[in-house]
Protein backbone atom coordinates (compact mmCIF):
# COMPACT_ATOMS: atom_id res chain seq x y z
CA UNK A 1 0.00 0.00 0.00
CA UNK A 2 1.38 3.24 -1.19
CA UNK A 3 1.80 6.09 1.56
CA UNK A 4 2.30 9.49 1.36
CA UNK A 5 4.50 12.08 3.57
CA UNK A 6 4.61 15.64 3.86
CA UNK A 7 6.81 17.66 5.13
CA UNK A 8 7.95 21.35 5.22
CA UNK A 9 5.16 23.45 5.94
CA UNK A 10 5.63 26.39 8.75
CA UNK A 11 4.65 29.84 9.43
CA UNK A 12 6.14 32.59 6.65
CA UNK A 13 5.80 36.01 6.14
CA UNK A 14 3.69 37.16 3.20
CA UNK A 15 6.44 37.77 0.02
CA UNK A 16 8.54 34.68 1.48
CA UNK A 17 8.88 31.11 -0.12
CA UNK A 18 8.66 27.74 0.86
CA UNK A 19 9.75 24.00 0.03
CA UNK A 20 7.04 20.98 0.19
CA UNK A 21 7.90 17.49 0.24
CA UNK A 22 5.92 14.40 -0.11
CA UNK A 23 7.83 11.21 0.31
CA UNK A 24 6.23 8.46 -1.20
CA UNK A 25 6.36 4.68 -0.56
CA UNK A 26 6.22 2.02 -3.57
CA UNK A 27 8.33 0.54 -5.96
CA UNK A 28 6.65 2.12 -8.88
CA UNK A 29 6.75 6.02 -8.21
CA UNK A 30 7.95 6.98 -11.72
CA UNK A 31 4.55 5.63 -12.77
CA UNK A 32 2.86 8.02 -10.33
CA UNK A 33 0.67 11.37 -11.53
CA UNK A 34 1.54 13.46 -8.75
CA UNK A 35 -0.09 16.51 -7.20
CA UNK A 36 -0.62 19.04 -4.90
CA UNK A 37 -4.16 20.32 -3.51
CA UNK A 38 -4.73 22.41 -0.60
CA UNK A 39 -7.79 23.62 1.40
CA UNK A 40 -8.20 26.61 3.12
CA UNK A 41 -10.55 27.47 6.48
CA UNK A 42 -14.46 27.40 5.40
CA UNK A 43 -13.17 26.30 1.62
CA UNK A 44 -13.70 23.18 0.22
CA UNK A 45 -10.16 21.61 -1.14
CA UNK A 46 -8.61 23.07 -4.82
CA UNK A 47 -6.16 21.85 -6.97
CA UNK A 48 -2.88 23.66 -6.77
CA UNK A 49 -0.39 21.83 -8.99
CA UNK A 50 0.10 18.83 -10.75
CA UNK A 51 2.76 16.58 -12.67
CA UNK A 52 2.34 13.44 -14.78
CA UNK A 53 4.56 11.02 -15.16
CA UNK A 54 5.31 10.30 -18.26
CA UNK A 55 6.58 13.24 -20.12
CA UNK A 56 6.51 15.52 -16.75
CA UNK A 57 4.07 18.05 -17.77
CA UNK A 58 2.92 20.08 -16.05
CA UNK A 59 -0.35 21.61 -14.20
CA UNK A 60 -0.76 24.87 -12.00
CA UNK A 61 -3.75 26.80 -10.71
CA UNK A 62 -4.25 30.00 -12.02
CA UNK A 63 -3.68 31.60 -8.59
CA UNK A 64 -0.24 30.13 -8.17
CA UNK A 65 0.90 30.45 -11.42
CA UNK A 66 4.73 32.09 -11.99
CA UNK A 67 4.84 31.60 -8.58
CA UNK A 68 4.68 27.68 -7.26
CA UNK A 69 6.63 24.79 -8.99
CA UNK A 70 5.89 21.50 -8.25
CA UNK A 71 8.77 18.91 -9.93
CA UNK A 72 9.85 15.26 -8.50
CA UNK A 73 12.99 13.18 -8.17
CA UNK A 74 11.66 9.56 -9.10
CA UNK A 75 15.09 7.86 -7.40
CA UNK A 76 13.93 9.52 -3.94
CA UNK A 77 10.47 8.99 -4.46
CA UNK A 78 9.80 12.65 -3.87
CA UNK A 79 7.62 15.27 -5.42
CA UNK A 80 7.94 18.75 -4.41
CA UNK A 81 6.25 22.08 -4.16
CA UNK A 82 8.64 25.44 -4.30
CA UNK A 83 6.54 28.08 -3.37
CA UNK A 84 7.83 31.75 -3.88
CA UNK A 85 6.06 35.65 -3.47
CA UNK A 86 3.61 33.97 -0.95
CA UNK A 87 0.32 35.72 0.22
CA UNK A 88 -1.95 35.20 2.87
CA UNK A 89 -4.55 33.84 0.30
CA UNK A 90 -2.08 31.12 -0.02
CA UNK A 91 -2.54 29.77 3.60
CA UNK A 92 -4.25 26.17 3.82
CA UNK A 93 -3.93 22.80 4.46
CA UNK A 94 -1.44 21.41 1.64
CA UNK A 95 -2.52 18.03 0.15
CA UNK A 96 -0.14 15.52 -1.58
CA UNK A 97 -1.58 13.07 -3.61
CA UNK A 98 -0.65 10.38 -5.70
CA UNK A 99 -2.30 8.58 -8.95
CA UNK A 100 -0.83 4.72 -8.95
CA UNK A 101 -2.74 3.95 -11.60
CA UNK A 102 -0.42 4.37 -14.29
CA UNK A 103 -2.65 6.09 -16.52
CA UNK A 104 -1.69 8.96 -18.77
CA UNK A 105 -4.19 11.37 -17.40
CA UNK A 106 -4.70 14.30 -19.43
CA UNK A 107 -6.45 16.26 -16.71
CA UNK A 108 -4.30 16.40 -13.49
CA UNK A 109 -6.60 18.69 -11.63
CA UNK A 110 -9.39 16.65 -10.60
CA UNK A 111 -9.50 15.36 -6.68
CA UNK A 112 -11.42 12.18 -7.44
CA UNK A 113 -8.60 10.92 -9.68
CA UNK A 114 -6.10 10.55 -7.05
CA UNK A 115 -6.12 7.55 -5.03
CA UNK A 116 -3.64 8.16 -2.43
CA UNK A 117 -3.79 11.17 -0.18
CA UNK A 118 -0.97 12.22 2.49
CA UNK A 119 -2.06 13.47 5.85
CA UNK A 120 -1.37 17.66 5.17
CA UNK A 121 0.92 19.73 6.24
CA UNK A 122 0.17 23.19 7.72
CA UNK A 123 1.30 26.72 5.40
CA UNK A 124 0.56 29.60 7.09
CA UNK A 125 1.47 33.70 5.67
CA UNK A 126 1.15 36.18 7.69
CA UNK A 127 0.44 39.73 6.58
């Protein structure tokens, strides 16, 4: 059974940047898509950035575009999320998840395709 880890999340002043990681379990991870989600107080939970695995394309949110890069290093089994310029807005619960099925998706941004989901990890930007 595949598990998911994040780790990195903290408290950050508004303009600041952070690093993500989700460590994943499985032999298989450079079959994963992976992605990020988040969910806010009071908001139900949005995509923020996805990768497939085949080609490593790419996904982002409008709202964190030019600013968030999500990329992964298939021998550590690790996907990341580099956020930069953050804002308030941007404080949630961050969401890794993971798509074992080997499909090539060609929509990464949709919750119900993900089958594995990590526990969260906390970003918070203060004003």
């Amino acid at each position: 059974q595949v598990q998911l880890v994040e780790s990195g999340g903290g408290l950050v002043q508004a303009g600041g940047s952070l690093r993500l990681s989700c460590a994943a379990s499985g032999r298989t991870f450079s079959s994963y898509t992976m992605a990020w989600f988040r969910q806010a107080p009071g908001k139900e939970r949005e995509f923020v950035a996805g990768m497939s695995w085949r080609n490593s394309r790419t996904t982002y949110a409008d709202s964190v575009k030019d600013r968030f890069t999500i990329s992964r290093d298939n021998a550590k089994n690790t996907v990341y999320l580099q956020m930069n310029s953050l804002k308030p807005e941007d404080t949630a619960v961050y969401y890794c998840a993971a798509d074992t099925s080997g499909v090539l998706r060609i929509l990464l941004t949709t919750s119900r395709q993900y089958d594995t989901w990590g526990q969260g990890t906390q970003v918070t930007v203060s004003s």
